[in-house]
C-alpha atoms as a PDB file:
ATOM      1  CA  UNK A   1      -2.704   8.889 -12.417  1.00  0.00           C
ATOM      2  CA  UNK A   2       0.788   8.076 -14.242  1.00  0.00           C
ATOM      3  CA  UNK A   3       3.402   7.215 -12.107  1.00  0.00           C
ATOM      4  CA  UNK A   4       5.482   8.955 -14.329  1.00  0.00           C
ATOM      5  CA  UNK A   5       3.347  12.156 -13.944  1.00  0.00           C
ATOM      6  CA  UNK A   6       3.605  11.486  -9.952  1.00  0.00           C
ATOM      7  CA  UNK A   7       7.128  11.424 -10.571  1.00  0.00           C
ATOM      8  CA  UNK A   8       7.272  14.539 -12.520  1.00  0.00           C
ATOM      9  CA  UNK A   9       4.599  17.007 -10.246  1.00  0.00           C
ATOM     10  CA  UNK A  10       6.979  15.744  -7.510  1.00  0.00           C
ATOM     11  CA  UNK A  11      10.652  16.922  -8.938  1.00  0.00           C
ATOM     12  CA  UNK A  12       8.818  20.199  -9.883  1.00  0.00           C
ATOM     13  CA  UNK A  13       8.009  20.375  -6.190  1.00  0.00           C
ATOM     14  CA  UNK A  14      11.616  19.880  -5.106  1.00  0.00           C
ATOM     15  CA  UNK A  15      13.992  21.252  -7.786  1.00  0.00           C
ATOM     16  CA  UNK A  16      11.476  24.699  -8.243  1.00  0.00           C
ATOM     17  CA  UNK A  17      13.042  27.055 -10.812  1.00  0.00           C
ATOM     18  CA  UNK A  18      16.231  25.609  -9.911  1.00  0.00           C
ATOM     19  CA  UNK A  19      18.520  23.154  -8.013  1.00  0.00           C
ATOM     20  CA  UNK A  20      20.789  26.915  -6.621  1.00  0.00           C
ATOM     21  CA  UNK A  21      23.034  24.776  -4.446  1.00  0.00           C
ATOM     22  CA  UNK A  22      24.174  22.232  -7.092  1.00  0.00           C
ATOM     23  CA  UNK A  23      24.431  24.890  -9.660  1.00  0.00           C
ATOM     24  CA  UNK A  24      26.662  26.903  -7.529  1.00  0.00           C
ATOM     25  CA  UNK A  25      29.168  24.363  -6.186  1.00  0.00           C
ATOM     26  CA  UNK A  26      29.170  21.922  -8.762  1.00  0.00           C
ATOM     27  CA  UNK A  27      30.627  22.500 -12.500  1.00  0.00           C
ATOM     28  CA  UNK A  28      28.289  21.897 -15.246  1.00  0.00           C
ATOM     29  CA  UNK A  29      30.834  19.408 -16.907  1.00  0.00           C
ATOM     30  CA  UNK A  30      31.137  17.326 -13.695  1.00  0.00           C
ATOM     31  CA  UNK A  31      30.458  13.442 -13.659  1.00  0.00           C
ATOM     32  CA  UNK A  32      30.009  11.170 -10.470  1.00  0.00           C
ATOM     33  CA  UNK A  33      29.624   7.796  -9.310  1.00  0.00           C
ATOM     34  CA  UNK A  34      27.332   7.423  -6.214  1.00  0.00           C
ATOM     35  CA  UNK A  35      26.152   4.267  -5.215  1.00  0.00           C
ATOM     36  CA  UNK A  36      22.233   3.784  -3.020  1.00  0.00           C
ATOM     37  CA  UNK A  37      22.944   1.467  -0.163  1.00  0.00           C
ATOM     38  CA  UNK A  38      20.858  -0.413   2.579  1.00  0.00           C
ATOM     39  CA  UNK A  39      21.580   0.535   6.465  1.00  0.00           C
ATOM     40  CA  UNK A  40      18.954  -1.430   7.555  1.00  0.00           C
ATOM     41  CA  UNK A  41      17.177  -5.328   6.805  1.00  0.00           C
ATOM     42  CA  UNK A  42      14.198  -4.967   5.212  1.00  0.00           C
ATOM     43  CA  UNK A  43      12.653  -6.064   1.690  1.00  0.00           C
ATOM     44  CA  UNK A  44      13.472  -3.066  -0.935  1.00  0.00           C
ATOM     45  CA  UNK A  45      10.438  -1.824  -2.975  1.00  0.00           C
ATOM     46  CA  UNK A  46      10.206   1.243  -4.941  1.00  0.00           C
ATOM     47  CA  UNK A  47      13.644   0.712  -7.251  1.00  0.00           C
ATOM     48  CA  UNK A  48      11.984   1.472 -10.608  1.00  0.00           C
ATOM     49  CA  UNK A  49      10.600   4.161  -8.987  1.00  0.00           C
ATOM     50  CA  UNK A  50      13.821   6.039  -7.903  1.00  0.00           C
ATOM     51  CA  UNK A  51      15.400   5.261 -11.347  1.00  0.00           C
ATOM     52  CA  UNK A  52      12.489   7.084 -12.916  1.00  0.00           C
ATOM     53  CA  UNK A  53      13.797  10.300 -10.341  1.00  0.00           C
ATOM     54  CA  UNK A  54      17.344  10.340 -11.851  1.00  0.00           C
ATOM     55  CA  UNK A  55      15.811   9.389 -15.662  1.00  0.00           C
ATOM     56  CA  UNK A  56      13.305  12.425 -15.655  1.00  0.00           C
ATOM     57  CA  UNK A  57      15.574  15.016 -13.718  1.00  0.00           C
ATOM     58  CA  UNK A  58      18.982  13.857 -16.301  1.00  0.00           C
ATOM     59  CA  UNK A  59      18.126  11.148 -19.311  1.00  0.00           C
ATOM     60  CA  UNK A  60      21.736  11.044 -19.408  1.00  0.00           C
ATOM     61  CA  UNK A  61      22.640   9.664 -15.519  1.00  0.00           C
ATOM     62  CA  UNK A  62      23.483   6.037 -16.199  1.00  0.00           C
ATOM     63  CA  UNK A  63      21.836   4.113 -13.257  1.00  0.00           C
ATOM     64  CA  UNK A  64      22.762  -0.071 -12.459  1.00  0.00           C
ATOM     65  CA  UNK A  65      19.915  -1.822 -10.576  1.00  0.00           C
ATOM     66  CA  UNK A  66      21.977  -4.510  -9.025  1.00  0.00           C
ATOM     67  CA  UNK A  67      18.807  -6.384  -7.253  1.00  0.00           C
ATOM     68  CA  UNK A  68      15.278  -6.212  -7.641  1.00  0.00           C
ATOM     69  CA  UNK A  69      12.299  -4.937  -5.669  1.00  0.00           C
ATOM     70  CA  UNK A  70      11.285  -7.650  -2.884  1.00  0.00           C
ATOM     71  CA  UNK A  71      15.011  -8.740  -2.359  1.00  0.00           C
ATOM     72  CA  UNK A  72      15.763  -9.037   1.535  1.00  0.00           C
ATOM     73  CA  UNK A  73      18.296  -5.970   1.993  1.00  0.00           C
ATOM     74  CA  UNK A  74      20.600  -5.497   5.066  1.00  0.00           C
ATOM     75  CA  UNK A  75      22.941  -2.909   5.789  1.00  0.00           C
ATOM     76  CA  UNK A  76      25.560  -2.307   2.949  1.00  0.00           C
ATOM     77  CA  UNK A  77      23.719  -4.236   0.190  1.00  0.00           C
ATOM     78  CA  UNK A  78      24.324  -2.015  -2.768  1.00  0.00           C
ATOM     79  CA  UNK A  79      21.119  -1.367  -4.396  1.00  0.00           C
ATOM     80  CA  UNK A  80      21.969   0.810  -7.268  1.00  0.00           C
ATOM     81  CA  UNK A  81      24.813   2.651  -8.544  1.00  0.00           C
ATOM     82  CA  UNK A  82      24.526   5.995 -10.391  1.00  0.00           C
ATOM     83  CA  UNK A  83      27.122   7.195 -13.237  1.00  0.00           C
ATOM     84  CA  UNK A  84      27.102  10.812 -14.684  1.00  0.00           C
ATOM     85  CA  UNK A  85      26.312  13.892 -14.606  1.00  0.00           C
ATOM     86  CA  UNK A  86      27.121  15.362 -10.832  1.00  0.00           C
ATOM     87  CA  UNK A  87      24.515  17.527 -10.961  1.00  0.00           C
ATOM     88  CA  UNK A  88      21.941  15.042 -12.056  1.00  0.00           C
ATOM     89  CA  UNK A  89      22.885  12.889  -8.665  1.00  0.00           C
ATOM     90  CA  UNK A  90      22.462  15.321  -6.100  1.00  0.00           C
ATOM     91  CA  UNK A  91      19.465  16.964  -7.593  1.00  0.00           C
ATOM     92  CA  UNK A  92      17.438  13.958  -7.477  1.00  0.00           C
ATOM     93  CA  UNK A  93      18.861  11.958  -4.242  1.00  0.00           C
ATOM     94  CA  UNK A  94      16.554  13.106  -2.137  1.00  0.00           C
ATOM     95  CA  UNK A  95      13.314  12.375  -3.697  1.00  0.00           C
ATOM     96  CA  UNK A  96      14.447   9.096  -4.846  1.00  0.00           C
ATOM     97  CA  UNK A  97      15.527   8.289  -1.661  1.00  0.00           C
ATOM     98  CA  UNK A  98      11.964   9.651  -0.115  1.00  0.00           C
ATOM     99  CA  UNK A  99      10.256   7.119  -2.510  1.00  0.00           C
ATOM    100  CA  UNK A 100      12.887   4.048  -1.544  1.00  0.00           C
ATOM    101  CA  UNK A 101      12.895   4.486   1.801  1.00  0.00           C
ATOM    102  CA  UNK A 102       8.819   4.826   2.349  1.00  0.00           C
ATOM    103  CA  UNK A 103       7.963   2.168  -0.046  1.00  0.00           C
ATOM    104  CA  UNK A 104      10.450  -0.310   1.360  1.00  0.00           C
ATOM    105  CA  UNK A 105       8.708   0.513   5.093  1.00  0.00           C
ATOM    106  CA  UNK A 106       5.708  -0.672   3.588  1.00  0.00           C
ATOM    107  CA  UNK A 107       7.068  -3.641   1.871  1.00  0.00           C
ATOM    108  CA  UNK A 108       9.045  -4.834   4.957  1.00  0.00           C
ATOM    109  CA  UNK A 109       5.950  -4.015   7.420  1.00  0.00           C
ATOM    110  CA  UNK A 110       4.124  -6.420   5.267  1.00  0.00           C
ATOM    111  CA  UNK A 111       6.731  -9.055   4.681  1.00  0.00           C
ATOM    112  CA  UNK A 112       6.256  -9.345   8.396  1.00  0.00           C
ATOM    113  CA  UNK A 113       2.635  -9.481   8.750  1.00  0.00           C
ATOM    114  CA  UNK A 114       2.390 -12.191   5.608  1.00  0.00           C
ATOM    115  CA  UNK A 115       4.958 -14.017   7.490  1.00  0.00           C
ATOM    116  CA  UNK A 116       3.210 -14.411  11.085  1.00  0.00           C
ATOM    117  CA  UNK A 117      -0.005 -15.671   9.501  1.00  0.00           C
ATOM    118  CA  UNK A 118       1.730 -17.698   6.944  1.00  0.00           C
ATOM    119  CA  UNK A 119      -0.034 -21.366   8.620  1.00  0.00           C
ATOM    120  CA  UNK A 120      -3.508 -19.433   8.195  1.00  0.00           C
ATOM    121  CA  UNK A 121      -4.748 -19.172   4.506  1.00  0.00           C
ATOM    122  CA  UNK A 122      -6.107 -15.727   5.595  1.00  0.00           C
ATOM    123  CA  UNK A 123      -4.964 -12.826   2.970  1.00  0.00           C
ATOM    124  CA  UNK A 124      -3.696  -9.452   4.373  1.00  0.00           C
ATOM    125  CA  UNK A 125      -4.800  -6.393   2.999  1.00  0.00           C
ATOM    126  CA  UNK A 126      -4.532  -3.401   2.522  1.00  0.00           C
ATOM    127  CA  UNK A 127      -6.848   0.079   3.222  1.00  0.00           C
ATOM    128  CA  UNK A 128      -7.544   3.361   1.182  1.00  0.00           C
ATOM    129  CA  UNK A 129      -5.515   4.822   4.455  1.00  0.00           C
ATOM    130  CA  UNK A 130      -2.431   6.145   1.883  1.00  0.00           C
ATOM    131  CA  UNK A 131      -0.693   9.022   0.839  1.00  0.00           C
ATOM    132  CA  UNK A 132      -2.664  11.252  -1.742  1.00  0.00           C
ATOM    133  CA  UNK A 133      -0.942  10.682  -5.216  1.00  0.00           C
ATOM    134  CA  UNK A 134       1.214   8.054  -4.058  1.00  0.00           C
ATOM    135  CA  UNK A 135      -1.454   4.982  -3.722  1.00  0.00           C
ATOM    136  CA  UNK A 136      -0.678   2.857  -6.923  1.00  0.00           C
ATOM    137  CA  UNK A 137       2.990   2.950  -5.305  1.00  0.00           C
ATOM    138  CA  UNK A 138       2.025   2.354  -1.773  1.00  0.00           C
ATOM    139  CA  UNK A 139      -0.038  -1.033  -3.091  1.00  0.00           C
ATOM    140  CA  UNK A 140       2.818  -1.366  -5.379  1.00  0.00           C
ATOM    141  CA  UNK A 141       4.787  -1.617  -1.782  1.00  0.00           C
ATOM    142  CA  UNK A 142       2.301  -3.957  -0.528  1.00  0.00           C
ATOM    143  CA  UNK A 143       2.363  -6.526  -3.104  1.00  0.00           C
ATOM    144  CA  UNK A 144       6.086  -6.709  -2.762  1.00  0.00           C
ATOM    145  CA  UNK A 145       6.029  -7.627   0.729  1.00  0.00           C
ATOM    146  CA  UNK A 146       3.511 -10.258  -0.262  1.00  0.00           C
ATOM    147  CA  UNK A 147       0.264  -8.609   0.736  1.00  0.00           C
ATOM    148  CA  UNK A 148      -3.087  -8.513  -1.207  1.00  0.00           C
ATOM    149  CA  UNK A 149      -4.741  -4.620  -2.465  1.00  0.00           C
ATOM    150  CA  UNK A 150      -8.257  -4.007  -1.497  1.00  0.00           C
ATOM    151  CA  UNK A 151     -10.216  -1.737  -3.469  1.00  0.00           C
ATOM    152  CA  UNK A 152      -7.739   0.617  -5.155  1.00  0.00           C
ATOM    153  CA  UNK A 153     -10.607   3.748  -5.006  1.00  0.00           C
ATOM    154  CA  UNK A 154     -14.268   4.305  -4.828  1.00  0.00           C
ATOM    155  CA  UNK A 155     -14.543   3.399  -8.406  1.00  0.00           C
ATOM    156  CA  UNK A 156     -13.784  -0.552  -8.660  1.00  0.00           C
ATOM    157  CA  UNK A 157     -15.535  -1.955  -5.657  1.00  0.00           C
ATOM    158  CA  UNK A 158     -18.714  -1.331  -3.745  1.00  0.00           C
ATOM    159  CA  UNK A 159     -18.245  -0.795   0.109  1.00  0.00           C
ATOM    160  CA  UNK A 160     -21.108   0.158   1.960  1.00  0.00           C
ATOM    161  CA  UNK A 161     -19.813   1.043   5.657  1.00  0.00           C
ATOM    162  CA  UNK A 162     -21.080   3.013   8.973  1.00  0.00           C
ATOM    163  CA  UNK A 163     -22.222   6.013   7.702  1.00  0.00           C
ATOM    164  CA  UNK A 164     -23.831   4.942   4.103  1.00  0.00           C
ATOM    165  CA  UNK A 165     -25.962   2.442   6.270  1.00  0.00           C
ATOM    166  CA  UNK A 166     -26.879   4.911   8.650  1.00  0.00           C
ATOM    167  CA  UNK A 167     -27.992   7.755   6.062  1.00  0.00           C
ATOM    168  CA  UNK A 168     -30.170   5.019   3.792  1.00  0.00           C
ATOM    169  CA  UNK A 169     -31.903   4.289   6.915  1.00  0.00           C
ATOM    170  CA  UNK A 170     -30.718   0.687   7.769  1.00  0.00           C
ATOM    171  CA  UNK A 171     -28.538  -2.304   5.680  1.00  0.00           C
ATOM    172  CA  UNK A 172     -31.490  -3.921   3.817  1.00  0.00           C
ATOM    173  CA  UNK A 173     -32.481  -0.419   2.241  1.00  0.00           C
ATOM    174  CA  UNK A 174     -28.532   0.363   1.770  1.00  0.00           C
ATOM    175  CA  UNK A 175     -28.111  -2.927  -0.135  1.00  0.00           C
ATOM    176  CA  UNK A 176     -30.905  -3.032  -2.210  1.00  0.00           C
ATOM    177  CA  UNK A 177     -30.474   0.839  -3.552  1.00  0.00           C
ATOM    178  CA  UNK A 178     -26.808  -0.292  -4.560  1.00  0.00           C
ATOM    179  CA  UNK A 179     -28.113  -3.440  -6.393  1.00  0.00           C
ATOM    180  CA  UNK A 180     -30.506  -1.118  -8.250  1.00  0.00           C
ATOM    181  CA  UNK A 181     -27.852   1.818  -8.832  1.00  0.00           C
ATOM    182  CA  UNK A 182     -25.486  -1.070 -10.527  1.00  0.00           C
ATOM    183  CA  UNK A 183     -28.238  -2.718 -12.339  1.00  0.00           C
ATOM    184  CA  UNK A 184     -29.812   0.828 -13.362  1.00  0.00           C
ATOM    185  CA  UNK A 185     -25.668   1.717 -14.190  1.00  0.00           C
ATOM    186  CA  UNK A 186     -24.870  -1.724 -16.119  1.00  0.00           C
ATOM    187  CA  UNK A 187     -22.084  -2.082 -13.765  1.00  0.00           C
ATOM    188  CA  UNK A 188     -20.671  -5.370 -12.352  1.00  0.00           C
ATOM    189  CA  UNK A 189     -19.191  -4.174  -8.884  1.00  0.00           C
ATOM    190  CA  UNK A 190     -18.363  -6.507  -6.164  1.00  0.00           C
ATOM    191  CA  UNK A 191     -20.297  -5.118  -2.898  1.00  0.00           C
ATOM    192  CA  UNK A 192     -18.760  -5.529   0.277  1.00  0.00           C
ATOM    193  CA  UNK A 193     -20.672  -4.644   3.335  1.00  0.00           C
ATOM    194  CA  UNK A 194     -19.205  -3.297   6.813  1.00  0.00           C
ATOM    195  CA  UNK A 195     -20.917  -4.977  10.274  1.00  0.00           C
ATOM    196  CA  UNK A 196     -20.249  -3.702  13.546  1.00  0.00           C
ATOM    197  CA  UNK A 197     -22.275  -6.336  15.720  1.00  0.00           C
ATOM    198  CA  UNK A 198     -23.993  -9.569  15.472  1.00  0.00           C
ATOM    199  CA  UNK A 199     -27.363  -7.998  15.305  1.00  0.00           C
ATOM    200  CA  UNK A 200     -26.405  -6.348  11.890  1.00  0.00           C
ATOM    201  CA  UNK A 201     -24.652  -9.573  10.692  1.00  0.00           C
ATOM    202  CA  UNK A 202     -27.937 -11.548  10.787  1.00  0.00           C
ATOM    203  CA  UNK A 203     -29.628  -8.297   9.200  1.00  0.00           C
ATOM    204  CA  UNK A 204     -27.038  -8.835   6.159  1.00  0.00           C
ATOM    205  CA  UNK A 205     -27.544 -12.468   6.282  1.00  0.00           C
ATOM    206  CA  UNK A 206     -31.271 -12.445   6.463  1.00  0.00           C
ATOM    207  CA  UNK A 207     -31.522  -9.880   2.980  1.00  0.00           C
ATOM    208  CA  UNK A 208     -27.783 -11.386   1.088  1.00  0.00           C
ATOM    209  CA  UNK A 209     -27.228  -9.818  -2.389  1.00  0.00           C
ATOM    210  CA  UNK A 210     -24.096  -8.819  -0.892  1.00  0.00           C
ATOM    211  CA  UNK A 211     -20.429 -10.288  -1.634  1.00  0.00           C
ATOM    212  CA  UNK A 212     -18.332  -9.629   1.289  1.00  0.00           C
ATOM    213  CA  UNK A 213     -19.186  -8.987   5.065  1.00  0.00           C
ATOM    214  CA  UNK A 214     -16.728  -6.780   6.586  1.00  0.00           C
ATOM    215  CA  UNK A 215     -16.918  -7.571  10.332  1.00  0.00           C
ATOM    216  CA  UNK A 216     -15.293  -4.700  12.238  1.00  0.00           C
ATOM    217  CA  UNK A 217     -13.662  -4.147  15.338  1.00  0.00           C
ATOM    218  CA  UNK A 218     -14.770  -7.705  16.410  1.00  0.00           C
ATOM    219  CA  UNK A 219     -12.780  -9.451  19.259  1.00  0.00           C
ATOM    220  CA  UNK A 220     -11.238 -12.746  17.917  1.00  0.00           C
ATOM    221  CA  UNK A 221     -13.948 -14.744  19.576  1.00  0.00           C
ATOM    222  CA  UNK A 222     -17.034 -12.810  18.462  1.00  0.00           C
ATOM    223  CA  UNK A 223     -15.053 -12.856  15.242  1.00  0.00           C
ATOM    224  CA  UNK A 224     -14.517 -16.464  15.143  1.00  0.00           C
ATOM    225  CA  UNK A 225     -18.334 -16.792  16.329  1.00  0.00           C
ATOM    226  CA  UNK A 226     -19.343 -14.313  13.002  1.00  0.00           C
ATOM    227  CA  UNK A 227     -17.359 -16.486  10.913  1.00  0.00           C
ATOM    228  CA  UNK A 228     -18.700 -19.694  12.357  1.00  0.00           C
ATOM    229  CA  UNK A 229     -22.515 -18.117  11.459  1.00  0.00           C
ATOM    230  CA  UNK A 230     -21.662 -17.227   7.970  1.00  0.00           C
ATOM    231  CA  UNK A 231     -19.848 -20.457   7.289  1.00  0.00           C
ATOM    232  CA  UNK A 232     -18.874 -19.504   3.669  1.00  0.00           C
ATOM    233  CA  UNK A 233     -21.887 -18.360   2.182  1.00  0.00           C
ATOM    234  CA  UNK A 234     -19.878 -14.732   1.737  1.00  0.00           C
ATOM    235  CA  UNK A 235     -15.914 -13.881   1.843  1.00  0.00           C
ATOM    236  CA  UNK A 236     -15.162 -12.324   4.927  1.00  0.00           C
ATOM    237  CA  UNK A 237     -13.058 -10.071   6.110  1.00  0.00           C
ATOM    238  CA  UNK A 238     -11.834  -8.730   9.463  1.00  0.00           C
ATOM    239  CA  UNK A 239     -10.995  -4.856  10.363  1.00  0.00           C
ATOM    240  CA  UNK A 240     -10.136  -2.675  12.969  1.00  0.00           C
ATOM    241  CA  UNK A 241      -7.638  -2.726  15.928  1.00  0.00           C
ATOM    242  CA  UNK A 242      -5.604  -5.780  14.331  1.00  0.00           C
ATOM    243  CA  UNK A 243      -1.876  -5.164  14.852  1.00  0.00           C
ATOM    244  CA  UNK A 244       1.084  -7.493  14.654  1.00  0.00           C
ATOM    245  CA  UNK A 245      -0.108  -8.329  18.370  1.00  0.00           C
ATOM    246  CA  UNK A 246      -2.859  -9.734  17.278  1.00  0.00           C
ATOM    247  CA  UNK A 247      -2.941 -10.684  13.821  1.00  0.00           C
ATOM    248  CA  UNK A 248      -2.418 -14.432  14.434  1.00  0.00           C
ATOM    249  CA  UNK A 249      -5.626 -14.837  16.787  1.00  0.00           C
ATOM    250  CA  UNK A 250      -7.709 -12.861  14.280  1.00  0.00           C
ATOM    251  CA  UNK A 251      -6.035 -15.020  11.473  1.00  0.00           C
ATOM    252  CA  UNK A 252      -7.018 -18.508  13.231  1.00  0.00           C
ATOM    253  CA  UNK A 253     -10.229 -17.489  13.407  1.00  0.00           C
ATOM    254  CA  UNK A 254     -11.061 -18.636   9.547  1.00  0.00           C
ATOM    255  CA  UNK A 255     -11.519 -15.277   8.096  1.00  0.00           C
ATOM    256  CA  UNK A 256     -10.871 -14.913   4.679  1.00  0.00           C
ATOM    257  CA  UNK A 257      -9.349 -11.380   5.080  1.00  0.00           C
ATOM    258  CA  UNK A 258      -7.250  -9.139   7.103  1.00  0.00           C
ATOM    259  CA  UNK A 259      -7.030  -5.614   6.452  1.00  0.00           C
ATOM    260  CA  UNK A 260      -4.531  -3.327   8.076  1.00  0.00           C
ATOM    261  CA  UNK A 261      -4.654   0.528   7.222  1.00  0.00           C
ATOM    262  CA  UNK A 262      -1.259   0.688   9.519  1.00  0.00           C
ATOM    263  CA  UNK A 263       0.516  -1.000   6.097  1.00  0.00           C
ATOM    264  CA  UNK A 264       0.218   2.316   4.911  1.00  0.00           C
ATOM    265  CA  UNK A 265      -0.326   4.879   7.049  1.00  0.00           C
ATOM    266  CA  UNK A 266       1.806   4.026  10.005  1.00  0.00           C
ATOM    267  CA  UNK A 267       5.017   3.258   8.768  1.00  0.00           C
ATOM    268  CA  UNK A 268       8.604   3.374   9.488  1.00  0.00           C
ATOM    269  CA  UNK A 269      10.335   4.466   6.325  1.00  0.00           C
ATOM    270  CA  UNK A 270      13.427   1.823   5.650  1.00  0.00           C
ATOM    271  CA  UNK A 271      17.289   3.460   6.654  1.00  0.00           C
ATOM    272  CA  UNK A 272      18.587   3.633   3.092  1.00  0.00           C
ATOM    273  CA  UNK A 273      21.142   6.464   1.373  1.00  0.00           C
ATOM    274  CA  UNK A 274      23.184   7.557  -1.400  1.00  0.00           C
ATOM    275  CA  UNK A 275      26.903   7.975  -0.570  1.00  0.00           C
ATOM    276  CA  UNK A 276      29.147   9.470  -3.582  1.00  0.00           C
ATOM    277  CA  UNK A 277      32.091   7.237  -4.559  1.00  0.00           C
END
């Protein structure tokens, strides 16, 4: 969907028929100056975002980026300032502060992820674990901090995890109905297939025609081990119960891929406000 649509269905969510407490206190013919400001380090994602708040709720509410998205912040960087209508300010500080501060969680929470396994050539990713509506900005977020997106939906890769093995009966009769649905379909998917022991890796191995192994919920050493086995013939890609604990055994291991639903889903939204000047 368009952010800008996003952006709109989420003002009408807010603002209703009508902003009654601006519209009360504040004249019609009032302009202010507000500035958005940091009160915490982190990287800032999400700026074009929040200008797109204050754009769609008043065209006319000048707004001054004075850094960019993936900037290091720390408290009292200015981020933006905002110039005009009074109304227009108020009205659309909180959702454009809602949008900052979450994206720039995820943007910092990955900064510091990328950053531990930095020596490893190991890519962090990221999961479908996001907020409904909100994923092209939550990947958006992810990028910035210098991760990698997965799959952005069911539509542009093949996955074929726990439960679609278990209802075709077994991985060799899971793979080969997806090679013949894309063949049949004329589409050119990448397929990515979830293990969950070393039994099922050497089923995968033994029938191929697959891109990816997903190797889930593996310790570090049966993971290293799994990696060791498939020794390049498919990407791989480690999942489940990998925190900032851990990520740096599971990165030495020589997987090709880390993904972390927590970039997304268990986040600390970044200390940042609007303060009228």
């Amino acid at each position: 969907m368009d952010i800008s649509e996003i952006i709109r269905m989420a003002i009408q969510e807010d603002v209703g028929y009508g902003d009654h407490t601006s519209l009360a206190t504040i004249p019609p013919e009032a302009k202010g100056h507000a500035v958005i400001l940091a009160r915490q380090e982190g990287v800032l994602a999400g700026l074009p975002f929040a200008v797109e708040v204050f754009r769609q709720v008043n065209p006319g509410l000048e707004t001054r980026t004075l850094i960019n998205d993936g900037a290091t912040i720390t408290p009292g960087t200015v981020i933006c300032e905002l110039l005009g209508p009074t109304r227009a300010i108020v009205s659309g500080e909180r959702l454009a502060l809602n949008l900052l501060q979450r994206l720039s969680g995820i943007a910092t929470y990955t900064r510091m992820l990328t950053e531990k396994i930095k020596a490893y050539p190991a890519k962090l990713l990221d999961t479908r674990k996001t907020t409904p509506l909100l994923r092209s900005m939550e990947k958006y977020a992810v990028r910035t901090g210098g991760g990698t997106n997965h799959r952005m939906g069911l539509y542009d890769m093949v996955m074929i995890k726990d439960n679609h093995v278990d209802y075709a009966g077994g991985i060799q009769p899971a793979i080969q109905r997806v090679n013949e649905y894309l063949k049949s379909h004329q589409l050119n998917l990448p397929i990515e297939i979830e293990v969950r022991s070393l039994q099922e890796l050497n089923d995968v191995l033994t029938y191929g025609q697959v891109n990816r192994i997903m190797l889930d919920n593996f310790t570090p050493e049966l993971l290293k081990q799994a990696v060791q086995t498939i020794d390049h013939r498919y990407e791989t890609e480690a999942s489940g119960g990998i925190t900032e604990g851990n990520i740096v055994q599971y990165a030495a291991t020589g997987v090709d891929y880390i993904s972390v639903g927590a970039l997304t889903h268990q986040i600390r939204s970044l200390d940042i406000s609007l303060k009228a000047r």
